[in-house]
PDB file of N, CA and C in Angstrom:
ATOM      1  N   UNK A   1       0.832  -1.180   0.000  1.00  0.00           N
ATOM      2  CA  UNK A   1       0.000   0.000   0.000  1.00  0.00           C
ATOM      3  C   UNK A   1       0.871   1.235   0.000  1.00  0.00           C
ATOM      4  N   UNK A   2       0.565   2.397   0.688  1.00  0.00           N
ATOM      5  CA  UNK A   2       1.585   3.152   1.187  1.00  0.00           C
ATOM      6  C   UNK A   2       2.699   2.754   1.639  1.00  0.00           C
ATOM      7  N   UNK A   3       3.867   3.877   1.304  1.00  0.00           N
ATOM      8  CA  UNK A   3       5.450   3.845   1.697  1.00  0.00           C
ATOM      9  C   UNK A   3       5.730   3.268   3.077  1.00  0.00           C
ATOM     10  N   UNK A   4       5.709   3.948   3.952  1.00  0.00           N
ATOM     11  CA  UNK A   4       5.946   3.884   5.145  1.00  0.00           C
ATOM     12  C   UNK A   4       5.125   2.767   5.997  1.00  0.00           C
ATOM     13  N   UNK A   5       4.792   2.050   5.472  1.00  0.00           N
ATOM     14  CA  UNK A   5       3.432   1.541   6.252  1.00  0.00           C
ATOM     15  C   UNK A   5       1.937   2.192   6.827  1.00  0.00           C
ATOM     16  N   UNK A   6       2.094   3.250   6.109  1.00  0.00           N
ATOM     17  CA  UNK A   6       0.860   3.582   5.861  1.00  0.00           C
ATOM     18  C   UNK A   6      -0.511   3.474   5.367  1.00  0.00           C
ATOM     19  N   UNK A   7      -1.521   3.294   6.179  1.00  0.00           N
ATOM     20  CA  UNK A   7      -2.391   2.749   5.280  1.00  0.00           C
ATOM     21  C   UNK A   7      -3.032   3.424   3.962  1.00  0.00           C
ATOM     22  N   UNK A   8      -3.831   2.771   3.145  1.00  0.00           N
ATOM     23  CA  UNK A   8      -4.728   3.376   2.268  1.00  0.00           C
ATOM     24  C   UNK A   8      -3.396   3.469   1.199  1.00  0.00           C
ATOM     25  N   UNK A   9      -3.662   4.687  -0.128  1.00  0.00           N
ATOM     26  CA  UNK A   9      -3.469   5.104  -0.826  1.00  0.00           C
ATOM     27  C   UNK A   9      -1.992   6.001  -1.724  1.00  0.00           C
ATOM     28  N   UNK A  10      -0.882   5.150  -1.959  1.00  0.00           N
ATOM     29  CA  UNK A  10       0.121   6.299  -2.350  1.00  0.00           C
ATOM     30  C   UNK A  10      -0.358   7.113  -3.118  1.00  0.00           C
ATOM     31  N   UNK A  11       0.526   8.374  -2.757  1.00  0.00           N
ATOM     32  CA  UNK A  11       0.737   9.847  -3.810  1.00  0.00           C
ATOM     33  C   UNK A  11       0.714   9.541  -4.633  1.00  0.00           C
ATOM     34  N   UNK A  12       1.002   8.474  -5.558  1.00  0.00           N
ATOM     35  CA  UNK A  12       1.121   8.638  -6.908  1.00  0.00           C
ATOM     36  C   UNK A  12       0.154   7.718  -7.553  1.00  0.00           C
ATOM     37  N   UNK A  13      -0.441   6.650  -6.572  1.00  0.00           N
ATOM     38  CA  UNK A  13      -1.701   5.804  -7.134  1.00  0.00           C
ATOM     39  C   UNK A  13      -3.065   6.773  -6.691  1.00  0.00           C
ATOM     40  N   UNK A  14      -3.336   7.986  -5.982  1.00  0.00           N
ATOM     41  CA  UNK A  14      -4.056   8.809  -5.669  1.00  0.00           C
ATOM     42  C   UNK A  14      -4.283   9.514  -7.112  1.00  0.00           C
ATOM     43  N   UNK A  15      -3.043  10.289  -7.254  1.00  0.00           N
ATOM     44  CA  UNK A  15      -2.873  11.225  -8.384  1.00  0.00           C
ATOM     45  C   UNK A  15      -3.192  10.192  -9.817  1.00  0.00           C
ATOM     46  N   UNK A  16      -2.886   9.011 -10.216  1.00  0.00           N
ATOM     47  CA  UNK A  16      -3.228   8.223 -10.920  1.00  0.00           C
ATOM     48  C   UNK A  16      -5.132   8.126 -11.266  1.00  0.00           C
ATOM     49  N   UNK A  17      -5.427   7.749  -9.979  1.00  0.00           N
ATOM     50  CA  UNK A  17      -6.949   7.534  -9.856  1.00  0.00           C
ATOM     51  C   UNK A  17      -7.643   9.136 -10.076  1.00  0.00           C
ATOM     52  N   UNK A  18      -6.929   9.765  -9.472  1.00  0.00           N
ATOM     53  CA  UNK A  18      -7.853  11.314  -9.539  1.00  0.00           C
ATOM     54  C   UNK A  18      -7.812  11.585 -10.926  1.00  0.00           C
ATOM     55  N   UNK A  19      -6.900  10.948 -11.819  1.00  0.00           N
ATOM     56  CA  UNK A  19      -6.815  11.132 -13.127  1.00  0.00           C
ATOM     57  C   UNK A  19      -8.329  10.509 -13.851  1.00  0.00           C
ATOM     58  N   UNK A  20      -8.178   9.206 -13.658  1.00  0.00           N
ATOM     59  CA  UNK A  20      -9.010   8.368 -14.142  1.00  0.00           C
ATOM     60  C   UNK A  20     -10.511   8.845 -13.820  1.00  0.00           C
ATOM     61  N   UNK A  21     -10.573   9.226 -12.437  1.00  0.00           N
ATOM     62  CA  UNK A  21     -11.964   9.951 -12.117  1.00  0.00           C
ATOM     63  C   UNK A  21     -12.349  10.862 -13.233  1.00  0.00           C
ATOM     64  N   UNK A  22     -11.049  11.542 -12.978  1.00  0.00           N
ATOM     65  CA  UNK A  22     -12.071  13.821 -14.104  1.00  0.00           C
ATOM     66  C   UNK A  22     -12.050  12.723 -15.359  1.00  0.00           C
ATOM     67  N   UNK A  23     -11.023  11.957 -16.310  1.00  0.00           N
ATOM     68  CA  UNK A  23     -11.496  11.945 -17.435  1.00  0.00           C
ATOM     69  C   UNK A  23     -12.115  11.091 -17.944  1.00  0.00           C
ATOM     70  N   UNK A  24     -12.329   9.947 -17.297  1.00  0.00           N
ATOM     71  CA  UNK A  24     -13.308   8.843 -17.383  1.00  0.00           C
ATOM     72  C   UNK A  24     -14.471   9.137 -16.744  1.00  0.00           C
ATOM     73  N   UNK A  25     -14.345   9.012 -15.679  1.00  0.00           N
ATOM     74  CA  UNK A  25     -15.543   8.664 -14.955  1.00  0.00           C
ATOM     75  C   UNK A  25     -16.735   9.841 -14.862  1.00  0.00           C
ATOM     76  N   UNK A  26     -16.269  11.451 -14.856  1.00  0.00           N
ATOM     77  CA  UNK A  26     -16.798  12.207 -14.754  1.00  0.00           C
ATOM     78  C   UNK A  26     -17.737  12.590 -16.432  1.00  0.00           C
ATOM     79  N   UNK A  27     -17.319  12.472 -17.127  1.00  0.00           N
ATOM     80  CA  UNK A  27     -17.828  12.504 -18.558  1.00  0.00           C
ATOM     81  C   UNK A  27     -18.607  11.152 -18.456  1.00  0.00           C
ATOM     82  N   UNK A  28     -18.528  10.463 -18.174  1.00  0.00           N
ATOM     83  CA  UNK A  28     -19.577   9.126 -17.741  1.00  0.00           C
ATOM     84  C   UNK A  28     -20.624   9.486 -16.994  1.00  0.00           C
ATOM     85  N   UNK A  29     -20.075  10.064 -15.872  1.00  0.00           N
ATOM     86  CA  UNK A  29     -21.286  10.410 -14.701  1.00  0.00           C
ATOM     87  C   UNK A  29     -22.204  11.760 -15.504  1.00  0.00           C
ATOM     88  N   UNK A  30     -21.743  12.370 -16.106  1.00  0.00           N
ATOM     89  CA  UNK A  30     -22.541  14.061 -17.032  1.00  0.00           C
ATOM     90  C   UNK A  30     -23.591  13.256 -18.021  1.00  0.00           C
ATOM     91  N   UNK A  31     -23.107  11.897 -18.757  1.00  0.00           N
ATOM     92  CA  UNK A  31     -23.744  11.863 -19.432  1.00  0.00           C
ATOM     93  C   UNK A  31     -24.803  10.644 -18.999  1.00  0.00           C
ATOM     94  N   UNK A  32     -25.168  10.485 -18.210  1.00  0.00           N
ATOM     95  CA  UNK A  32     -25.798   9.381 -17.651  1.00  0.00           C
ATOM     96  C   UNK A  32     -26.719  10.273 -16.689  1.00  0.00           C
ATOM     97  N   UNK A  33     -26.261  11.677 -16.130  1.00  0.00           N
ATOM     98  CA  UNK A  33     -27.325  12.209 -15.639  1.00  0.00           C
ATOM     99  C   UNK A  33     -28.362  12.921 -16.311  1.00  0.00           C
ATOM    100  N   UNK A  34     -27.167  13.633 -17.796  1.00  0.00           N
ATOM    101  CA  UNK A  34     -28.486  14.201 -18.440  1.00  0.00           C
ATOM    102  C   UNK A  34     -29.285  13.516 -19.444  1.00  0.00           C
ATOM    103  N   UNK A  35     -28.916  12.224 -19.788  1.00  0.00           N
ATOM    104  CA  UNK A  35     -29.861  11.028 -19.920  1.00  0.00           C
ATOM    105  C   UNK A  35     -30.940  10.899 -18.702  1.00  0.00           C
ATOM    106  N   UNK A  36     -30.823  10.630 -17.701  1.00  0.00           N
ATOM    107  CA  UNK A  36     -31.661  10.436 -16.876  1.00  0.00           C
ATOM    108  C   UNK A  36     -32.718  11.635 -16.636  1.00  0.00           C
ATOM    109  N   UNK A  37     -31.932  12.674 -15.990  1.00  0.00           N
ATOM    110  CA  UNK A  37     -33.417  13.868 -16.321  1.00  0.00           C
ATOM    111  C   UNK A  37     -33.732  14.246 -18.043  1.00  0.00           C
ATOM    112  N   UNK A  38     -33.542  13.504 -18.581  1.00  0.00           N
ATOM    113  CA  UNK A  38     -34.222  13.941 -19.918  1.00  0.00           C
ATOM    114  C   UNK A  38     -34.731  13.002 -20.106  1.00  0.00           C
ATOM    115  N   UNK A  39     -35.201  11.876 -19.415  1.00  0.00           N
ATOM    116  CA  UNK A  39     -36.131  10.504 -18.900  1.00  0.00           C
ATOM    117  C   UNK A  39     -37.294  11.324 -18.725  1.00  0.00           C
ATOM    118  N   UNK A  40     -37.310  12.323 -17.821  1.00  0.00           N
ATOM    119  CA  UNK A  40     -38.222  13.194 -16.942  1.00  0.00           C
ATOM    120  C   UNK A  40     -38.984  13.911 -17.320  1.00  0.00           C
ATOM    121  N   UNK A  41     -39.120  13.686 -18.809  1.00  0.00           N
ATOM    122  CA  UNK A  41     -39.675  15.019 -19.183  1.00  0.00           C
ATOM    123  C   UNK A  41     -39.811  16.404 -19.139  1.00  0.00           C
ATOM    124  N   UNK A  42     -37.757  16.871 -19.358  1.00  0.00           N
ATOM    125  CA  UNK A  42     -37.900  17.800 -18.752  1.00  0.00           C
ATOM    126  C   UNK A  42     -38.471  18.359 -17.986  1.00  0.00           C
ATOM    127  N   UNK A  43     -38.059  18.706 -16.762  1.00  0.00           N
ATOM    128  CA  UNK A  43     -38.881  19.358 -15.154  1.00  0.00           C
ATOM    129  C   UNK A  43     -38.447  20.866 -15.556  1.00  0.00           C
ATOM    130  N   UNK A  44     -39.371  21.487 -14.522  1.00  0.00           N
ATOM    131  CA  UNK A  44     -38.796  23.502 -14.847  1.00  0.00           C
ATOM    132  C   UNK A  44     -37.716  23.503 -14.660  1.00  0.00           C
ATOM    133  N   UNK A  45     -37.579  24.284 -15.408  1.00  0.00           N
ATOM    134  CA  UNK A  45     -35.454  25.685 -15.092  1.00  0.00           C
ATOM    135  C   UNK A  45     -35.260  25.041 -13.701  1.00  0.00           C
ATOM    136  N   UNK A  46     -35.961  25.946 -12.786  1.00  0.00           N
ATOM    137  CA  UNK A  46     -35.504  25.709 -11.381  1.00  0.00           C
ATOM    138  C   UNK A  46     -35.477  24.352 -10.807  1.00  0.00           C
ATOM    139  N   UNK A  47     -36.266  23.877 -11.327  1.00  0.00           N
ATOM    140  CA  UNK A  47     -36.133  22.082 -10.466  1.00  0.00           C
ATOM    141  C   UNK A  47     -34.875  21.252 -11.361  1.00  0.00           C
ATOM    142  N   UNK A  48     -35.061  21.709 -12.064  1.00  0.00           N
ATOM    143  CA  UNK A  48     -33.674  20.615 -13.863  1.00  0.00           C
ATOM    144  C   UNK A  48     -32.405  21.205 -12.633  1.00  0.00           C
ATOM    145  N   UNK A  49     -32.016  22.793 -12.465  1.00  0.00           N
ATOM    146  CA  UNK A  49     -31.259  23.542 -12.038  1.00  0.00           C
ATOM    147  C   UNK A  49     -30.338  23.132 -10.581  1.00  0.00           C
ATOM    148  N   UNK A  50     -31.278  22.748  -9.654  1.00  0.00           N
ATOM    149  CA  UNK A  50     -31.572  22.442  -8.257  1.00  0.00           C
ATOM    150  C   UNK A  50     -31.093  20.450  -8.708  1.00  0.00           C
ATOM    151  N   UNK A  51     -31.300  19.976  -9.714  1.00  0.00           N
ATOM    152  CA  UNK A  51     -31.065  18.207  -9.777  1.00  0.00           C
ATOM    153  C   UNK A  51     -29.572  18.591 -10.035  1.00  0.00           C
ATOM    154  N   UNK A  52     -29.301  19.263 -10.927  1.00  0.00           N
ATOM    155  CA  UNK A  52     -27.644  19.586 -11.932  1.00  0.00           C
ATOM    156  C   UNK A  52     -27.113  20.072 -10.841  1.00  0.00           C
ATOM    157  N   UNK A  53     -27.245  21.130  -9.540  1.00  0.00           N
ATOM    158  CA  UNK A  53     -26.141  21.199  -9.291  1.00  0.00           C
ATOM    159  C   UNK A  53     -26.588  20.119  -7.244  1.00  0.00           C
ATOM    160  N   UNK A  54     -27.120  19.713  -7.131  1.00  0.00           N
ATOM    161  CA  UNK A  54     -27.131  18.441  -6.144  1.00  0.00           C
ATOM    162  C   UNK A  54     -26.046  17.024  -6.415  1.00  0.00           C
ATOM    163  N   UNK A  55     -26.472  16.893  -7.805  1.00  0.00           N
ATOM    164  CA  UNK A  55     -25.750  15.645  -8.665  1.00  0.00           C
ATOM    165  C   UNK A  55     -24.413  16.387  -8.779  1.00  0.00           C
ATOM    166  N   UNK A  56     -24.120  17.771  -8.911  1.00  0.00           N
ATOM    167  CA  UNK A  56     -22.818  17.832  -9.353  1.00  0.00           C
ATOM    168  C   UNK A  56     -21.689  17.953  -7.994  1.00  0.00           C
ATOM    169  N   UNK A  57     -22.857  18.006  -6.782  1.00  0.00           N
ATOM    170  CA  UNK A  57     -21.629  17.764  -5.628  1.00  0.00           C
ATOM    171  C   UNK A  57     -21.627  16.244  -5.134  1.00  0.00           C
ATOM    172  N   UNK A  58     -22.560  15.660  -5.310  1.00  0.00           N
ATOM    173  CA  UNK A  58     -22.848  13.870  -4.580  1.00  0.00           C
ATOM    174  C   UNK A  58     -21.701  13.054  -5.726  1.00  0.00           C
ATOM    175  N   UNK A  59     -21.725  13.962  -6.695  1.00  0.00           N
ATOM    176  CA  UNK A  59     -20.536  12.720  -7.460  1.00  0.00           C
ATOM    177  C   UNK A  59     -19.781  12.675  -6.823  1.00  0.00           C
ATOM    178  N   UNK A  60     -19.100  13.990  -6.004  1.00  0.00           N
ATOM    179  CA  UNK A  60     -17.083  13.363  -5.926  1.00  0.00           C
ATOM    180  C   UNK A  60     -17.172  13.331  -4.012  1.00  0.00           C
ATOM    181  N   UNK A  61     -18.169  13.041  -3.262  1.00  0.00           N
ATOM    182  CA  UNK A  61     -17.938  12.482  -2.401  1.00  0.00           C
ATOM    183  C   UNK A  61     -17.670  11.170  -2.193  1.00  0.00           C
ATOM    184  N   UNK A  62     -17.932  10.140  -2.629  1.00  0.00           N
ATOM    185  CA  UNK A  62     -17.622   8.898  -3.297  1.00  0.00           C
ATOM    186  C   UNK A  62     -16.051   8.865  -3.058  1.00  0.00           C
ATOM    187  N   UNK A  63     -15.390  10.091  -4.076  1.00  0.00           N
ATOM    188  CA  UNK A  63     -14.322   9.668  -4.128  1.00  0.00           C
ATOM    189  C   UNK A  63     -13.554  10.991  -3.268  1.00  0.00           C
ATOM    190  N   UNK A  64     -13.581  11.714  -2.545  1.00  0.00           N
ATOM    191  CA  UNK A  64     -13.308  12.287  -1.285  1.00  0.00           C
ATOM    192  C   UNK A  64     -11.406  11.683  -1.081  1.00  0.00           C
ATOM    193  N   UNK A  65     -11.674  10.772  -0.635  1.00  0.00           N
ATOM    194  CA  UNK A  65     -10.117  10.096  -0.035  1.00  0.00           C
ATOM    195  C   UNK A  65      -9.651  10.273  -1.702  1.00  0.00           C
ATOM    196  N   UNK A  66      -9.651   9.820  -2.964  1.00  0.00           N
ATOM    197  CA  UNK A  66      -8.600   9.897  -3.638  1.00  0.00           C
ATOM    198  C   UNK A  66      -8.255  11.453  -3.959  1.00  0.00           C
ATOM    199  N   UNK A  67      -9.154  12.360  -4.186  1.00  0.00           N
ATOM    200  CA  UNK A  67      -8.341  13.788  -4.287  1.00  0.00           C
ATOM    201  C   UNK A  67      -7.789  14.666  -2.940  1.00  0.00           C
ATOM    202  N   UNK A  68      -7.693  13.853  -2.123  1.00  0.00           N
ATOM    203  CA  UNK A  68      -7.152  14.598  -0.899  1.00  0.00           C
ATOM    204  C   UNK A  68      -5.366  14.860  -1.036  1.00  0.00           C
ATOM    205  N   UNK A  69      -5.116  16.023  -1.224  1.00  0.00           N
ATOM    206  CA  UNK A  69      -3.651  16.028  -0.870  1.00  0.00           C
ATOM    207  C   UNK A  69      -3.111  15.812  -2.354  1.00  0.00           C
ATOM    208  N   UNK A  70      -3.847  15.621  -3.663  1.00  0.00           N
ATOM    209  CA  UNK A  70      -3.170  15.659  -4.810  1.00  0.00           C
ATOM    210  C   UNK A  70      -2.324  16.945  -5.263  1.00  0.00           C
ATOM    211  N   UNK A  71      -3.267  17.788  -5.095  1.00  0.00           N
ATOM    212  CA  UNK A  71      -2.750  19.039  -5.654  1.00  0.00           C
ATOM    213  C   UNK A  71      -1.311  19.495  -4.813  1.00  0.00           C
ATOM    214  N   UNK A  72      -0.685  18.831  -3.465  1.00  0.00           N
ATOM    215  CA  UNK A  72      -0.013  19.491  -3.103  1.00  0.00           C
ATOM    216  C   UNK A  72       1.508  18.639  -3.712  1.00  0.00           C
ATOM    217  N   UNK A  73       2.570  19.101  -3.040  1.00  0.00           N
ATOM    218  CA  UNK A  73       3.999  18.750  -3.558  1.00  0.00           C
ATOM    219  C   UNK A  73       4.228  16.535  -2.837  1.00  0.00           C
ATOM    220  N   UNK A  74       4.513  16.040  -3.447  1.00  0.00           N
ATOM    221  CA  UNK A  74       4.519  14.103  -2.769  1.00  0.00           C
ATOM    222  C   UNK A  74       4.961  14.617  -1.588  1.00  0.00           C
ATOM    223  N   UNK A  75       4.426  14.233  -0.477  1.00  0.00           N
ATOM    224  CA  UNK A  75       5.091  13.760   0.719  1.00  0.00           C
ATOM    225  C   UNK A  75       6.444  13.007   1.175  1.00  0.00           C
ATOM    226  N   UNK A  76       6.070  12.147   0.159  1.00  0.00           N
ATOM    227  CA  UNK A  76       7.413  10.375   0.097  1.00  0.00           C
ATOM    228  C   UNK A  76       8.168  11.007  -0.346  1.00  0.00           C
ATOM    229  N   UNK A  77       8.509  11.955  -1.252  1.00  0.00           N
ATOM    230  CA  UNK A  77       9.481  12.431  -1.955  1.00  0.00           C
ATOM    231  C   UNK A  77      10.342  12.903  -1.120  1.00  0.00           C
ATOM    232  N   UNK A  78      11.905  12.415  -1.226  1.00  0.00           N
ATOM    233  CA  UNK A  78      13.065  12.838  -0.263  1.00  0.00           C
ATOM    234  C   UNK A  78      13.453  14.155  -1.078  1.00  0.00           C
ATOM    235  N   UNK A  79      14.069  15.367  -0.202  1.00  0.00           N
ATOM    236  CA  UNK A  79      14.204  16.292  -1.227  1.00  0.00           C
ATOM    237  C   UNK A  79      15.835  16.087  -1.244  1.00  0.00           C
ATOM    238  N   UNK A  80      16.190  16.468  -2.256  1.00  0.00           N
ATOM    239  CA  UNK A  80      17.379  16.457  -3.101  1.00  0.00           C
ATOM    240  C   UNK A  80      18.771  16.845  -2.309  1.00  0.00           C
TER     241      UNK A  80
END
């Protein structure tokens, strides 16, 4: 798993997966929702509005633990 004996997730299988999330999975998840409310018969502005942005925060709690700490500099990394 992790370097040190750490549990869960290395820096670089994190940053790997956070990859795979935005460009797979998220263009998967967009188009499967607006398939689904267009199941619905279109609902009003405000209710379509109120589904798009509910759905657009419940996606990436799911994945919570893999974007934690990507954006910053590796940890494991010894500096030079």
């Amino acid at each position: 798993m992790g370097g040190q004996g750490k549990p869960g997730l290395s820096y670089k299988a994190r940053r790997r997966w956070s990859l795979i999330v935005l460009l797979v999975g998220l263009p998967l998840y967009i188009v499967a929702v607006v398939t689904v409310v267009n199941w619905l018969d279109r609902p009003p502005l405000w209710l379509e509005l109120l589904i798009y942005v509910a759905l657009g925060i419940v996606w990436a709690l799911p994945f919570k633990f893999v974007f934690r700490g990507v954006g910053q500099a590796d940890p494991d990394k010894k500096p030079d």
